[in-house]
Protein backbone atom coordinates (compact mmCIF):
# COMPACT_ATOMS: atom_id res chain seq x y z
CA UNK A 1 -52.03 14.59 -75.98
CA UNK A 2 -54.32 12.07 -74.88
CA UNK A 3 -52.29 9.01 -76.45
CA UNK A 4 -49.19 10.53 -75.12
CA UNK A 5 -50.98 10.50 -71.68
CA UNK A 6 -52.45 7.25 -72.20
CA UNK A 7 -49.59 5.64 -73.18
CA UNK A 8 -47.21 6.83 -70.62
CA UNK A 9 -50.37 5.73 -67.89
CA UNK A 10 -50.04 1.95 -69.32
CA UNK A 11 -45.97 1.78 -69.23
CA UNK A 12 -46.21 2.79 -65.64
CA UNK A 13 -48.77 0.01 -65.23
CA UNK A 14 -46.81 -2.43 -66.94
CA UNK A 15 -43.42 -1.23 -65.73
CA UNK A 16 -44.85 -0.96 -62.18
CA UNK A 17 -46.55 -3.91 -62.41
CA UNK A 18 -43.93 -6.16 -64.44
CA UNK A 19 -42.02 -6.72 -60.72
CA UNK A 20 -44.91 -9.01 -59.25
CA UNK A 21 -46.14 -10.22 -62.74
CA UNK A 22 -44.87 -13.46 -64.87
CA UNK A 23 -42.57 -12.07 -67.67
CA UNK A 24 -40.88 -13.37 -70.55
CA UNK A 25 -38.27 -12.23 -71.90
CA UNK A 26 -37.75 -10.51 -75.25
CA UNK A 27 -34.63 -10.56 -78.24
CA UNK A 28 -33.35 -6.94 -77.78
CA UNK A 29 -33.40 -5.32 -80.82
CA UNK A 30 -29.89 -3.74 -80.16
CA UNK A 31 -27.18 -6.26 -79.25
CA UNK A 32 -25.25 -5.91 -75.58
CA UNK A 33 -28.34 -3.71 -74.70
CA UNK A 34 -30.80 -4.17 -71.92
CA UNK A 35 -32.99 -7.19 -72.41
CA UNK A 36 -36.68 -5.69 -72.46
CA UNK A 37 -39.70 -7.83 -70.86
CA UNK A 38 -43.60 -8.54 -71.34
CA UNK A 39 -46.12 -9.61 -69.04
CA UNK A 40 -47.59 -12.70 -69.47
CA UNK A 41 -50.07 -11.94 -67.44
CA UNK A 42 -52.32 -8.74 -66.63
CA UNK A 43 -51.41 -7.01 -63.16
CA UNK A 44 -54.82 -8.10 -60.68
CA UNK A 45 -55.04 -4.47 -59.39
CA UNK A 46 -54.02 -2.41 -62.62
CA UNK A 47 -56.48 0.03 -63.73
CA UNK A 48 -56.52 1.97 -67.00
CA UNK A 49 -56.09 5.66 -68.04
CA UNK A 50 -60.07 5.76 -68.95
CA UNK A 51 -60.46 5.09 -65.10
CA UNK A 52 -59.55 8.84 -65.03
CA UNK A 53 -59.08 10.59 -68.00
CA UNK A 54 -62.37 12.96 -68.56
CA UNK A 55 -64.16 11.57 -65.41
CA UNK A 56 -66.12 13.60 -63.93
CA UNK A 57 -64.71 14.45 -60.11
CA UNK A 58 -67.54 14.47 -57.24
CA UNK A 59 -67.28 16.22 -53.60
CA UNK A 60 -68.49 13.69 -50.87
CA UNK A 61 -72.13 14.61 -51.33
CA UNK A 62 -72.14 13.35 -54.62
CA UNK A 63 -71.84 17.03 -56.62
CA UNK A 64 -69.88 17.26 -59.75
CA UNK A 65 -67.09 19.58 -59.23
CA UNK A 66 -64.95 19.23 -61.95
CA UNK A 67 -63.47 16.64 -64.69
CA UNK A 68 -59.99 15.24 -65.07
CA UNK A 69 -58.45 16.87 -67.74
CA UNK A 70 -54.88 15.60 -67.66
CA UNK A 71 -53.02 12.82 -65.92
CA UNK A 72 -49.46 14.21 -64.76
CA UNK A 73 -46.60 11.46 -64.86
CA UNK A 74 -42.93 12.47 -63.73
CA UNK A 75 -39.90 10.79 -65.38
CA UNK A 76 -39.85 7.84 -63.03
CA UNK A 77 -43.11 6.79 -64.61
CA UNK A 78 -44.88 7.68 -61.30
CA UNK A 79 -48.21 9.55 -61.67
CA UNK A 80 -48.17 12.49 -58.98
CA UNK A 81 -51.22 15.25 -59.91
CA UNK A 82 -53.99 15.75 -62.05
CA UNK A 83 -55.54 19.07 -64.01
CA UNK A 84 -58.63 19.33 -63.31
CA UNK A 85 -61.48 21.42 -65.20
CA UNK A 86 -63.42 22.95 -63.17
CA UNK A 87 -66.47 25.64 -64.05
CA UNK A 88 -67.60 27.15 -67.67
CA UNK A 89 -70.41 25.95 -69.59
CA UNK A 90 -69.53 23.35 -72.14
CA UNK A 91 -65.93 24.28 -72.50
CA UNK A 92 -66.27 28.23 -71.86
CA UNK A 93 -64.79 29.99 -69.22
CA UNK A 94 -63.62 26.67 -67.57
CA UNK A 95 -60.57 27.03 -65.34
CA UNK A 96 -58.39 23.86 -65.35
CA UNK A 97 -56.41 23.47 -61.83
CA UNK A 98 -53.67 21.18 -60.69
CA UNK A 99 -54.21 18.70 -58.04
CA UNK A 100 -52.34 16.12 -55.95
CA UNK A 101 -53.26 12.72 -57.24
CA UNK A 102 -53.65 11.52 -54.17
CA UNK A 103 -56.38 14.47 -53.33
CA UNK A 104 -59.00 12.24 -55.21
CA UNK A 105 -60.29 8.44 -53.42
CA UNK A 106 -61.56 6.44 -56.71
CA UNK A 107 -64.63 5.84 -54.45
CA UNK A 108 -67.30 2.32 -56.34
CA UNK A 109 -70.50 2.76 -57.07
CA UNK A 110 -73.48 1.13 -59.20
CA UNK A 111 -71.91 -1.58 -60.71
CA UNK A 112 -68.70 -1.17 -59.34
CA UNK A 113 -67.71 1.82 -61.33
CA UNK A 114 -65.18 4.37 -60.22
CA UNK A 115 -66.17 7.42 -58.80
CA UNK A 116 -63.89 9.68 -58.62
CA UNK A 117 -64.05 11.81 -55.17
CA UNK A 118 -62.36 15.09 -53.53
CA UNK A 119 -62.98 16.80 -50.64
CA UNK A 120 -63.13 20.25 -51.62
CA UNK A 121 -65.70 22.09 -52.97
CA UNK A 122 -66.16 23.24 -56.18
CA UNK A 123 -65.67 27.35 -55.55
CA UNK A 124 -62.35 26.07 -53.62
CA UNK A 125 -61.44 25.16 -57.41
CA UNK A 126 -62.26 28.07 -58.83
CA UNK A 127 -60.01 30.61 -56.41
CA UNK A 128 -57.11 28.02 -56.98
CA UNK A 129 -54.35 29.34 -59.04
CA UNK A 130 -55.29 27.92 -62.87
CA UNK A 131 -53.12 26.64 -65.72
CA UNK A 132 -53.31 25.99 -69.50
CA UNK A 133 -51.34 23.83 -71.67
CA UNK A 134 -48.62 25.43 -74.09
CA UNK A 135 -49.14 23.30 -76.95
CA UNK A 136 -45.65 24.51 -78.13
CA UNK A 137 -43.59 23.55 -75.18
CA UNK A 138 -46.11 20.09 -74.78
CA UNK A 139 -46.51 21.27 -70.61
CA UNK A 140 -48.93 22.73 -68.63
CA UNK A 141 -47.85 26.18 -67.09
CA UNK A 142 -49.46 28.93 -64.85
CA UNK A 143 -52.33 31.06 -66.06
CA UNK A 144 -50.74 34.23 -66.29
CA UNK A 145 -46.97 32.89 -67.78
CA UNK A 146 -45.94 34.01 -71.01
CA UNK A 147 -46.43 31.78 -74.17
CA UNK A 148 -43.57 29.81 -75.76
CA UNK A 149 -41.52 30.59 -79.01
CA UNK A 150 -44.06 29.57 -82.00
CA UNK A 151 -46.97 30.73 -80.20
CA UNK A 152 -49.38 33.21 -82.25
CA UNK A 153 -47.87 36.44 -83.49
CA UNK A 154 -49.31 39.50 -81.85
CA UNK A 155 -48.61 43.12 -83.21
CA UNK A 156 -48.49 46.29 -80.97
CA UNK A 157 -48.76 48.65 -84.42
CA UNK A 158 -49.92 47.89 -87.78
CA UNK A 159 -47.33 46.90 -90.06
CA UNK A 160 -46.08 50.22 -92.36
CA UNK A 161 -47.54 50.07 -95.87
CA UNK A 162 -45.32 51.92 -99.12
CA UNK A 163 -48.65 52.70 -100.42
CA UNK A 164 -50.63 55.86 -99.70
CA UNK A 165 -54.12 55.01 -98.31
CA UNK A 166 -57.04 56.41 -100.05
């Protein structure tokens, strides 16, 4: 998933980017199709999925309040919300909420690193509706919503045996 999101994060980079950059063009590899480009040069302002991807997310006194789980990118290529973690210990009992991107300021710090920054607190995450990823379907989806087709088989009864038990 990670690749997928990464990937998709740098073609909006590049595609958003490619407008105000130098680009050269490329030999399509189907003929009479759209001519594809590459950039030359790297975008001034472009900044890469590890800017966010498992960052830890601060309030505006500086206390961790989550980590960026997930980068959400619509069709367009546009990146509109984020899942955040938020809670457990290590892993367990964490509750991963969605979040407008523009909710967090990518605030600098000590030696210019991002800092990612929300102003909520971190029991406003907790009572906000959660999500988990169907890893069937490849999307995130509420909590509480039934699991896809292919998900673990679950039996109500034990399956009827032809042998007596002893």
């Amino acid at each position: 998933m990670s690749k997928l999101t990464a990937a998709a994060l740098v073609f909006v980079f590049a595609t958003t980017a490619a407008s105000a950059q130098t680009t050269q063009p490329v030999t399509p590899a189907v003929p009479n199709a759209t001519q594809a480009q590459i950039l030359t040069t790297l975008p001034a302002e472009a900044m890469t999925v590890t800017h966010w991807y498992k960052q830890s997310v601060y309030d505006p006194a500086d206390n961790k309040i989550g980590e960026i789980m997930d980068v959400l990118v619509d069709k367009e290529g546009k990146i509109n919300g984020l899942i955040v973690g938020v809670g457990g210990f290590l892993g367990i009992g964490e509750k991963d909420v969605a979040i407008p991107f523009n909710a967090v300021q990518f605030k600098t710090k000590d030696n210019n690193k991002f800092w990612p920054v929300m102003n909520t607190t971190k029991d406003a995450l907790k009572t906000a509706p959660g999500f988990r990823y169907d890893r069937t379907a490849l999307v995130w989806m509420p909590e509480n919503a039934p699991s896809t087709v292919g998900g673990p088989a679950t039996r109500a009864t034990p399956p009827a045996t032809t042998e007596p038990r002893r």
